[in-house]
PDB file of N, CA and C in Angstrom:
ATOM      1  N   UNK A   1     102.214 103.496 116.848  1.00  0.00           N
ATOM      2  CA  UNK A   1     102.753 103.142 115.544  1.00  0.00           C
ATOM      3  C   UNK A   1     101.599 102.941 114.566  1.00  0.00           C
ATOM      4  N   UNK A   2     102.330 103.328 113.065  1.00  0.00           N
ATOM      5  CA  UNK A   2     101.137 103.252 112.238  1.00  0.00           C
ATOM      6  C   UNK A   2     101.527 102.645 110.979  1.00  0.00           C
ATOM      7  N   UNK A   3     100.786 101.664 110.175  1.00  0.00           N
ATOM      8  CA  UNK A   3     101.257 100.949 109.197  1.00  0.00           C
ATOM      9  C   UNK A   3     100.365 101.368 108.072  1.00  0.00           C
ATOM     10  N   UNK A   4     101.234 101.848 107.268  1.00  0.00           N
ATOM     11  CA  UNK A   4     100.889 102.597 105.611  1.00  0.00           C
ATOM     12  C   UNK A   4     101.110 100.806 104.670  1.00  0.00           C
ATOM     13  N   UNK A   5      99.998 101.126 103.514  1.00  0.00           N
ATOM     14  CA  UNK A   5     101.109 100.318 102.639  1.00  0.00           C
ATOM     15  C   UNK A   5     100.671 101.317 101.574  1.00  0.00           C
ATOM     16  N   UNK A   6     101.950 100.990 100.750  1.00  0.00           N
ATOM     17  CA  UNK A   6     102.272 102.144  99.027  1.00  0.00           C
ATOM     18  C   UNK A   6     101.583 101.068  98.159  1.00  0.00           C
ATOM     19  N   UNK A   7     100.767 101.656  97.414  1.00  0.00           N
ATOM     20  CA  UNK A   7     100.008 100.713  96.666  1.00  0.00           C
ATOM     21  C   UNK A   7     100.126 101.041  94.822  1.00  0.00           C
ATOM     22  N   UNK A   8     100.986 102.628  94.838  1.00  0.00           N
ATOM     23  CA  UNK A   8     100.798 103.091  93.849  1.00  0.00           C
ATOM     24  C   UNK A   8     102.218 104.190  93.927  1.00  0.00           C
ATOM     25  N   UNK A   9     102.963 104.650  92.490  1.00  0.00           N
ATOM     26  CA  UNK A   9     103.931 104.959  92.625  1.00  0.00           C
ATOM     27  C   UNK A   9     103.246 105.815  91.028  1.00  0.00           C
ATOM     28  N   UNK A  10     103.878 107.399  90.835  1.00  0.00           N
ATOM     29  CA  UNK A  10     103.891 107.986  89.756  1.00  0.00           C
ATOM     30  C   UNK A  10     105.009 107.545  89.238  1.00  0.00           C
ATOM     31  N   UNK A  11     104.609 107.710  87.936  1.00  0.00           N
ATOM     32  CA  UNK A  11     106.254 107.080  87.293  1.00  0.00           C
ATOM     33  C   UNK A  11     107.055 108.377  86.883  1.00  0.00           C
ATOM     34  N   UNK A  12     106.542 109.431  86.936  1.00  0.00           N
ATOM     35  CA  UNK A  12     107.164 111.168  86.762  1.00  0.00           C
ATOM     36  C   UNK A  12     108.022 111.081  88.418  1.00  0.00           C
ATOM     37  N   UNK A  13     107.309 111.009  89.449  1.00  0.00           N
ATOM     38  CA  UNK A  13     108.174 111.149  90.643  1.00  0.00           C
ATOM     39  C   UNK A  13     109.238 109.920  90.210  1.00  0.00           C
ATOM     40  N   UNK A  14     109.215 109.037  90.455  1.00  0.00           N
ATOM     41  CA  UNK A  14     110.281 107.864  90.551  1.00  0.00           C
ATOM     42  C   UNK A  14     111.267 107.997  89.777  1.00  0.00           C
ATOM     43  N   UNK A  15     111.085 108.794  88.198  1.00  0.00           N
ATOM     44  CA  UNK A  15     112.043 108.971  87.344  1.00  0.00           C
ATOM     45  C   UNK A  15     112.799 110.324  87.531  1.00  0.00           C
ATOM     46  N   UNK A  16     112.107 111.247  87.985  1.00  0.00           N
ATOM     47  CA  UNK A  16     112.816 112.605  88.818  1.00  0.00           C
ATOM     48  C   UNK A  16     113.412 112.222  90.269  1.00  0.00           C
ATOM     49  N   UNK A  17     113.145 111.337  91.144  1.00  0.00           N
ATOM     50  CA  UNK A  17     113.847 110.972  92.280  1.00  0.00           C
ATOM     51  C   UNK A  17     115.381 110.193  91.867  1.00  0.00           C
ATOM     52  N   UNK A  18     115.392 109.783  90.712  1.00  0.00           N
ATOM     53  CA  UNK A  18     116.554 108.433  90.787  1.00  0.00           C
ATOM     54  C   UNK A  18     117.077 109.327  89.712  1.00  0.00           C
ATOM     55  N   UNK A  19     116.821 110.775  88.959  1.00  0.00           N
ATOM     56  CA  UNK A  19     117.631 111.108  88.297  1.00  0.00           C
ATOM     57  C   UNK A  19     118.786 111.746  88.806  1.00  0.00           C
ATOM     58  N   UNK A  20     118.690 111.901  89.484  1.00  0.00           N
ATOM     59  CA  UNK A  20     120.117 112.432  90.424  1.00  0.00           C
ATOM     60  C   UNK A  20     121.341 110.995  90.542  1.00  0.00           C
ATOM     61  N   UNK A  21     120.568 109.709  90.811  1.00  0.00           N
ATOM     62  CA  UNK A  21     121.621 108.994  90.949  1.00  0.00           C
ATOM     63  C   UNK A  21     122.309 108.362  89.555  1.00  0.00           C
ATOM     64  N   UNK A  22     121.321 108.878  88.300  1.00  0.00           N
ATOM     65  CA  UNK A  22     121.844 108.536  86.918  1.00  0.00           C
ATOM     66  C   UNK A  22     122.887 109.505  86.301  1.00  0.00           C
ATOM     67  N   UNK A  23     123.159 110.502  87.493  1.00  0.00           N
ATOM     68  CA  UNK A  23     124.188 111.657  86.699  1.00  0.00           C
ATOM     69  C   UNK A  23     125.742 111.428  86.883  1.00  0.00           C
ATOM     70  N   UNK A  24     125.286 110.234  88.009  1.00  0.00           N
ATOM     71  CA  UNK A  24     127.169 109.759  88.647  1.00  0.00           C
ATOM     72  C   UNK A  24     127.527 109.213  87.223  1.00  0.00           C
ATOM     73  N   UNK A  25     126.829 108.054  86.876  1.00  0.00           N
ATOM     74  CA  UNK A  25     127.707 107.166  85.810  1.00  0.00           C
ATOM     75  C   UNK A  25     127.835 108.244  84.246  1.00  0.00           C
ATOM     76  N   UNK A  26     127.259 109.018  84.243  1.00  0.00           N
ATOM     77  CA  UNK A  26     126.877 109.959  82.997  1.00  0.00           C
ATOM     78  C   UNK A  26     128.171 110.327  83.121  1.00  0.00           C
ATOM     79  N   UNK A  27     128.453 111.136  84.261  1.00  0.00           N
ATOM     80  CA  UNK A  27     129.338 112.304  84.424  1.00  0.00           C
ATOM     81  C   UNK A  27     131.051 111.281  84.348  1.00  0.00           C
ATOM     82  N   UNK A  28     130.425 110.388  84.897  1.00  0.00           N
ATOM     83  CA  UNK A  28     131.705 109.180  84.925  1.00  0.00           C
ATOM     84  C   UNK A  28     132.042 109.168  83.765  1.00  0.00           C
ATOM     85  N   UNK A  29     131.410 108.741  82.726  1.00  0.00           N
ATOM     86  CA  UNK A  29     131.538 108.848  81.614  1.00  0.00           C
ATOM     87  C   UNK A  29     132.005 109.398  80.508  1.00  0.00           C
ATOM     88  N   UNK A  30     131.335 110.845  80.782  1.00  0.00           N
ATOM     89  CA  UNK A  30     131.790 111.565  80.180  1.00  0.00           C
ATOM     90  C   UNK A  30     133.516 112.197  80.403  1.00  0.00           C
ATOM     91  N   UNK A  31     133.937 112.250  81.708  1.00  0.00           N
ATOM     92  CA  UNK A  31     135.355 112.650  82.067  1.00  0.00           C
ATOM     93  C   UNK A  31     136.288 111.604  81.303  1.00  0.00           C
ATOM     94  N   UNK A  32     135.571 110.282  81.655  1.00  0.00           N
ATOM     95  CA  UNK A  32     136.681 109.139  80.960  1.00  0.00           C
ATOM     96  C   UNK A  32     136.437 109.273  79.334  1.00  0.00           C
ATOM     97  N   UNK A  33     135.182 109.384  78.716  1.00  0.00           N
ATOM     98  CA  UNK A  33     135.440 109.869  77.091  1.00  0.00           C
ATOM     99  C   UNK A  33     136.507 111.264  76.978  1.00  0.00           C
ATOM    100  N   UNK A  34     136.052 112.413  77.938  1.00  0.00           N
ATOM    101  CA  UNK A  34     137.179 113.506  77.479  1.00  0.00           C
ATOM    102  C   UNK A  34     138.760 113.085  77.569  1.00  0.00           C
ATOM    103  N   UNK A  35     138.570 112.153  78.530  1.00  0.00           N
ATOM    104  CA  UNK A  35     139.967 112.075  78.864  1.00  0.00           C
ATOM    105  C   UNK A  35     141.059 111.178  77.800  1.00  0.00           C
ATOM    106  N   UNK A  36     140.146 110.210  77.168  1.00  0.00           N
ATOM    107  CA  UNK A  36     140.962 109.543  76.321  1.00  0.00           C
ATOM    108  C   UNK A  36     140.397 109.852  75.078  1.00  0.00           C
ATOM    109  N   UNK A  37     139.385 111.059  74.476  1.00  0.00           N
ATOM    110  CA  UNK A  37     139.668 111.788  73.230  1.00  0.00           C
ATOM    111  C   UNK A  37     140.919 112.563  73.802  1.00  0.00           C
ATOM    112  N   UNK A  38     141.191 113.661  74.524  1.00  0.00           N
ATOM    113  CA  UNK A  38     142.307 113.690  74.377  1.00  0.00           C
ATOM    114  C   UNK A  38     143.630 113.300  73.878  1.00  0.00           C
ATOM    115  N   UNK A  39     144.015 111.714  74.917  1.00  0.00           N
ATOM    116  CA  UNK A  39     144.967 110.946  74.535  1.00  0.00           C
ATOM    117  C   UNK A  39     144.468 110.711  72.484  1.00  0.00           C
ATOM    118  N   UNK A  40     143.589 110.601  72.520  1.00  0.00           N
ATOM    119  CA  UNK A  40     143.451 110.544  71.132  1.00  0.00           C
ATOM    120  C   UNK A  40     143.915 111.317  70.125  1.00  0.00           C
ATOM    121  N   UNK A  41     143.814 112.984  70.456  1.00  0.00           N
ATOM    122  CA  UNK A  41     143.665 114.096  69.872  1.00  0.00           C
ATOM    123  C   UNK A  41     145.531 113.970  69.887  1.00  0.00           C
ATOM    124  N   UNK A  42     146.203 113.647  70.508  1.00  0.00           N
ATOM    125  CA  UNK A  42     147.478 113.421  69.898  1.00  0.00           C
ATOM    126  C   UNK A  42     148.045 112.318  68.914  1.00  0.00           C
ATOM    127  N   UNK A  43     147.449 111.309  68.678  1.00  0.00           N
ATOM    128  CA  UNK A  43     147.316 110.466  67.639  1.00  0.00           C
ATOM    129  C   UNK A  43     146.917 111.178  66.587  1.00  0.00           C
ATOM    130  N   UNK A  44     145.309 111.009  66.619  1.00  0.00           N
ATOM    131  CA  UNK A  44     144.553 111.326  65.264  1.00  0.00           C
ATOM    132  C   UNK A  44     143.649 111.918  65.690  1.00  0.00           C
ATOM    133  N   UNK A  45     143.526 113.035  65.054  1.00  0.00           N
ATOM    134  CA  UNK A  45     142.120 114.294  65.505  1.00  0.00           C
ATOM    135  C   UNK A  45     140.760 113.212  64.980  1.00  0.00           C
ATOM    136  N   UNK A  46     140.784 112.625  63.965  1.00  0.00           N
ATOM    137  CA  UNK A  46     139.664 112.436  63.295  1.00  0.00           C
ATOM    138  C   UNK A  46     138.941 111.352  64.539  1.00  0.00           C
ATOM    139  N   UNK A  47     139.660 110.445  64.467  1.00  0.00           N
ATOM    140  CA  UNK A  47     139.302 109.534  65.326  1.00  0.00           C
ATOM    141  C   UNK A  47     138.423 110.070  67.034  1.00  0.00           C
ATOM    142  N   UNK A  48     139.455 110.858  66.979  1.00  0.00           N
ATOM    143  CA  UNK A  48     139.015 111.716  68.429  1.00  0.00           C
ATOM    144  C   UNK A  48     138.246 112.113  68.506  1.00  0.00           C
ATOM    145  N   UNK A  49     137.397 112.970  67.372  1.00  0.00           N
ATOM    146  CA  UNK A  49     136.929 113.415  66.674  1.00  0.00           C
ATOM    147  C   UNK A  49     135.050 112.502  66.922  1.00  0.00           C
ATOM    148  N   UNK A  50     135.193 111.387  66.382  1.00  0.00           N
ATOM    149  CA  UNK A  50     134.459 110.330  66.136  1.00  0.00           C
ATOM    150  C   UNK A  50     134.250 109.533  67.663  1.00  0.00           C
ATOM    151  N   UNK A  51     135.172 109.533  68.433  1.00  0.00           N
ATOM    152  CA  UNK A  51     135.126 109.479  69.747  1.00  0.00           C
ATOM    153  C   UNK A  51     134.098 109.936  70.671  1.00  0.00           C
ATOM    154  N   UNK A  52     134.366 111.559  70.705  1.00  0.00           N
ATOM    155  CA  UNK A  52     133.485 112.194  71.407  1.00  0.00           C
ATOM    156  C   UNK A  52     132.319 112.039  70.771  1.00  0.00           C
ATOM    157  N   UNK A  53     132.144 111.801  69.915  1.00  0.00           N
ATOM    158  CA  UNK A  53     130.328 111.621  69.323  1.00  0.00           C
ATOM    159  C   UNK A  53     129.866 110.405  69.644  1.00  0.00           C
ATOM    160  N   UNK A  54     130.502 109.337  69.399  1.00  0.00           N
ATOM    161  CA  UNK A  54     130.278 107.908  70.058  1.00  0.00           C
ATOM    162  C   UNK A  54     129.963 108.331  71.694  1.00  0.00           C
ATOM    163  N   UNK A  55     130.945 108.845  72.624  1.00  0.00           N
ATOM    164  CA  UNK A  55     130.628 108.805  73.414  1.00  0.00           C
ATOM    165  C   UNK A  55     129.035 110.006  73.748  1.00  0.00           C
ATOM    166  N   UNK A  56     129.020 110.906  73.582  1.00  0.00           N
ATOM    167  CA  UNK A  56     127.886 111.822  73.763  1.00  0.00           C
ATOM    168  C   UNK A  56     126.787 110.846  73.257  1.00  0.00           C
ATOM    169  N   UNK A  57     126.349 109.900  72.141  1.00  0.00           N
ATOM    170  CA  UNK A  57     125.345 109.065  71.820  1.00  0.00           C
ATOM    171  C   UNK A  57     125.330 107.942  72.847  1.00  0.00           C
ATOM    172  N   UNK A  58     126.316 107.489  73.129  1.00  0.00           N
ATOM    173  CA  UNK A  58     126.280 106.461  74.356  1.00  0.00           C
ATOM    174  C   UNK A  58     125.552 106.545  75.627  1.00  0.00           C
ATOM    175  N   UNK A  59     126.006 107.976  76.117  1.00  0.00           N
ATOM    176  CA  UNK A  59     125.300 108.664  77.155  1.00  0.00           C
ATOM    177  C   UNK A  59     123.662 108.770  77.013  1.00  0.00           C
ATOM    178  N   UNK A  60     123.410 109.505  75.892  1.00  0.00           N
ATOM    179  CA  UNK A  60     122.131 109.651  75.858  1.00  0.00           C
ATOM    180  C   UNK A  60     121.389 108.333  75.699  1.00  0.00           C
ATOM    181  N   UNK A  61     122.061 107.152  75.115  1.00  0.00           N
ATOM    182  CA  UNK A  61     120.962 105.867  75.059  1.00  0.00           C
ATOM    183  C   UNK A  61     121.232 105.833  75.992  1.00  0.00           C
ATOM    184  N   UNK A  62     122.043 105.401  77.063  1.00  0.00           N
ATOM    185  CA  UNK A  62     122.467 104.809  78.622  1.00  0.00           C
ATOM    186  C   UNK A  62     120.937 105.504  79.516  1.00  0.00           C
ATOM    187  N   UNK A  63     120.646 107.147  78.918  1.00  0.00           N
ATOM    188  CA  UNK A  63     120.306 107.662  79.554  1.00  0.00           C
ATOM    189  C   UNK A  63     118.279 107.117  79.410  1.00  0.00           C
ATOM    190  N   UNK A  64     118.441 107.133  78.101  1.00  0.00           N
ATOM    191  CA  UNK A  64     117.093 106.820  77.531  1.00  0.00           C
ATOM    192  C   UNK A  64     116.768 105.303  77.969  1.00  0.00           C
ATOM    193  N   UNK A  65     117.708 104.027  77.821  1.00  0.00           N
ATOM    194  CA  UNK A  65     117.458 102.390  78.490  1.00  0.00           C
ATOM    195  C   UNK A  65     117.139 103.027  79.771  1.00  0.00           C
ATOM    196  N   UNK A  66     117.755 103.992  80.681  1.00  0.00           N
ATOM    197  CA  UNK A  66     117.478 103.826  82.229  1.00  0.00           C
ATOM    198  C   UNK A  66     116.071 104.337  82.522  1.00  0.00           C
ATOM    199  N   UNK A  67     115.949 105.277  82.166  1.00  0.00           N
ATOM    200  CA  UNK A  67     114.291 106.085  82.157  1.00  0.00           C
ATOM    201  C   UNK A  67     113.901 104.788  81.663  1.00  0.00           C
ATOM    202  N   UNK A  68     114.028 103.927  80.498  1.00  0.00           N
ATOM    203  CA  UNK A  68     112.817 103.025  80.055  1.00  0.00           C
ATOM    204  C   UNK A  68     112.297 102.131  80.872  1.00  0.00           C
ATOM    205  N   UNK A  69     113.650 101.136  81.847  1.00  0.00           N
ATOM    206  CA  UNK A  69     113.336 100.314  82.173  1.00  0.00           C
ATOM    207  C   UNK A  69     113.054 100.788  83.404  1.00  0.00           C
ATOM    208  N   UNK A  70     113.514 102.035  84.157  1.00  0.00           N
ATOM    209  CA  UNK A  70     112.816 102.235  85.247  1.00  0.00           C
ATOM    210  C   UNK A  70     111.119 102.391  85.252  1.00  0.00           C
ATOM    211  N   UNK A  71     110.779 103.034  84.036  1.00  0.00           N
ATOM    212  CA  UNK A  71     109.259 103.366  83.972  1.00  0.00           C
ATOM    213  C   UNK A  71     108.619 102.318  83.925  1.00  0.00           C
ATOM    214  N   UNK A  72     108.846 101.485  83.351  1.00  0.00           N
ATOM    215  CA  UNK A  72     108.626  99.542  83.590  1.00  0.00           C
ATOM    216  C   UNK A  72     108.060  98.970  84.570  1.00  0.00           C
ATOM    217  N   UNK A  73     109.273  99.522  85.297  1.00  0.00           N
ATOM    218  CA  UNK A  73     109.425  98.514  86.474  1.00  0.00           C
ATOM    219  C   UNK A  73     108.174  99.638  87.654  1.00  0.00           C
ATOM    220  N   UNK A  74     108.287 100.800  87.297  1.00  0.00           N
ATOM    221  CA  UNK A  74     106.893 101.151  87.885  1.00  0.00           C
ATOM    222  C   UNK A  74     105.642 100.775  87.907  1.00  0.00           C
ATOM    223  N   UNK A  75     105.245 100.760  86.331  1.00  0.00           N
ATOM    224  CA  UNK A  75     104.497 100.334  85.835  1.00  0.00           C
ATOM    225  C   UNK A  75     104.189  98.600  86.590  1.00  0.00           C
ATOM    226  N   UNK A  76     104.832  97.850  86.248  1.00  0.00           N
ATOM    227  CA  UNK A  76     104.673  96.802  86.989  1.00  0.00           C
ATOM    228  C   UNK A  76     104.680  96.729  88.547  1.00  0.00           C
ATOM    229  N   UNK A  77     105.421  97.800  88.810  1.00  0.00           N
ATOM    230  CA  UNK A  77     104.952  97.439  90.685  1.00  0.00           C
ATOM    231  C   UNK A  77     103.260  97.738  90.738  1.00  0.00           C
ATOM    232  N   UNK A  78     103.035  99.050  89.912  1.00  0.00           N
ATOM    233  CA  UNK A  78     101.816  99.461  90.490  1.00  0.00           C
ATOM    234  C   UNK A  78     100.697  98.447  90.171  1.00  0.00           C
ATOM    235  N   UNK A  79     100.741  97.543  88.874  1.00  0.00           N
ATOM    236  CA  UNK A  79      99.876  96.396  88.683  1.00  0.00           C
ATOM    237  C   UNK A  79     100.123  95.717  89.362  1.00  0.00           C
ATOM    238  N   UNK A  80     101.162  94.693  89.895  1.00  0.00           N
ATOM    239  CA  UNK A  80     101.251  93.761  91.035  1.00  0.00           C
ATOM    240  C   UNK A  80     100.713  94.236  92.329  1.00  0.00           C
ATOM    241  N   UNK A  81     101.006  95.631  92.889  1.00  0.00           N
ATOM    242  CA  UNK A  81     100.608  96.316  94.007  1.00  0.00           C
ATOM    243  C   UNK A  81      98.954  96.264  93.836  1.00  0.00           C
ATOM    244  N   UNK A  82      98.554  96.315  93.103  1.00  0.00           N
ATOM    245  CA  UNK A  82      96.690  96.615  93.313  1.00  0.00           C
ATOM    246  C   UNK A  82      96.324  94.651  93.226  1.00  0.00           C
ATOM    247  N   UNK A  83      97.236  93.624  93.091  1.00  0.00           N
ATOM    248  CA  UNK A  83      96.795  92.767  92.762  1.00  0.00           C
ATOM    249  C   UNK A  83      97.326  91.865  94.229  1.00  0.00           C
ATOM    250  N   UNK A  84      98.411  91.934  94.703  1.00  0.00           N
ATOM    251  CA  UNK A  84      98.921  91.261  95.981  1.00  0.00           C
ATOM    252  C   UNK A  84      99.301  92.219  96.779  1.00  0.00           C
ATOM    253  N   UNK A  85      99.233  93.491  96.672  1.00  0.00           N
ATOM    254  CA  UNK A  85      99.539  94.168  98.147  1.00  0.00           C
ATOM    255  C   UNK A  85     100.516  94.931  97.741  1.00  0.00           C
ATOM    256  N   UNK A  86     100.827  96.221  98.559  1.00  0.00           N
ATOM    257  CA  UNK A  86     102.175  96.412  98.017  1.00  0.00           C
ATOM    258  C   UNK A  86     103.029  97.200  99.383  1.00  0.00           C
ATOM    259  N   UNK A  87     104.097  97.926  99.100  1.00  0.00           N
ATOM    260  CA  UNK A  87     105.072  97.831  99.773  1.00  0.00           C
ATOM    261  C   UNK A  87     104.865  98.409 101.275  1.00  0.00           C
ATOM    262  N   UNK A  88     104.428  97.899 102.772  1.00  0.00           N
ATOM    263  CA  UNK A  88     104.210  98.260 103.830  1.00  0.00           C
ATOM    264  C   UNK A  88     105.377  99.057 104.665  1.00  0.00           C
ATOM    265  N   UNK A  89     105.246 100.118 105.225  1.00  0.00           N
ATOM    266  CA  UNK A  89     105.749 100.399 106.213  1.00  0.00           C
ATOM    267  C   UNK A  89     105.502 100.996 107.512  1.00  0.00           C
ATOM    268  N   UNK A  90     106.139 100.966 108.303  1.00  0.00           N
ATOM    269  CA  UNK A  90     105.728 101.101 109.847  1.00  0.00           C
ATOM    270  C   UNK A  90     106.270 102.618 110.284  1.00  0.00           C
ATOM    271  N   UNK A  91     104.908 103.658 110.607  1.00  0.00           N
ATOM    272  CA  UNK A  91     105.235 104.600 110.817  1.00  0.00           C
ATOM    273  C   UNK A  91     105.011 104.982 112.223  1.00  0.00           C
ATOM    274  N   UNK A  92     106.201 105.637 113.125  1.00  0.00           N
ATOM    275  CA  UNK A  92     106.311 105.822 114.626  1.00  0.00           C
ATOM    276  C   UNK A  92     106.139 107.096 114.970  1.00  0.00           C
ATOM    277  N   UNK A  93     105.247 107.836 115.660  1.00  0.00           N
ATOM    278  CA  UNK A  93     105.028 108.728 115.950  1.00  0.00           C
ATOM    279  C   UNK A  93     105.561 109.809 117.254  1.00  0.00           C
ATOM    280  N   UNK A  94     106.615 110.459 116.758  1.00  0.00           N
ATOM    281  CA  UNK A  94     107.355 111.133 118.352  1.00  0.00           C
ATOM    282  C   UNK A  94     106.946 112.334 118.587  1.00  0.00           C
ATOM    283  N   UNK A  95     107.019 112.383 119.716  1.00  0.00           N
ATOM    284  CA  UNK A  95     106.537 113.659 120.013  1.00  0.00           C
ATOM    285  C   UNK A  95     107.262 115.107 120.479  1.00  0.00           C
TER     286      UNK A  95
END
């Protein structure tokens, strides 16, 4: 057995690894905005209208806060990591 520790993290990998799991709530999103501009679009087009743009801007900040605060929180592991250690794991070798 062999013990690594991660002392350092790119913040380009970390934000391309976890973008896959930021497309669930996007996509979530977006079905439930189409779905009730719709219900809208039989009321009032305009509104509906104003809907889907609210929602498409929503998405993209949702999208822009998550990149931010993830790059952050990189940023700060990798300074704490060069200062107390950082994340160890135990690697087993089979043959």
């Amino acid at each position: 057995m062999k013990t690594i520790e991660i002392k350092r993290f790119s913040v380009g990998s970390v934000v391309k690894s976890t973008l896959y799991l930021l497309f669930i709530p996007i996509i979530g999103m977006i079905i439930f905005g189409l779905f009730s501009s719709l219900l809208l679009f039989t009321e009032d087009g305009v509104i509906a209208f104003t809907g889907i743009l609210f929602m498409l801007l929503l998405s993209v900040l949702y999208a822009a806060i998550y990149f931010g605060i993830l790059a952050l929180m990189t940023v700060i592991y990798n300074w704490l990591a060069g200062k107390f250690g950082g994340l160890k794991m135990v690697i087993e070798e089979k043959e």
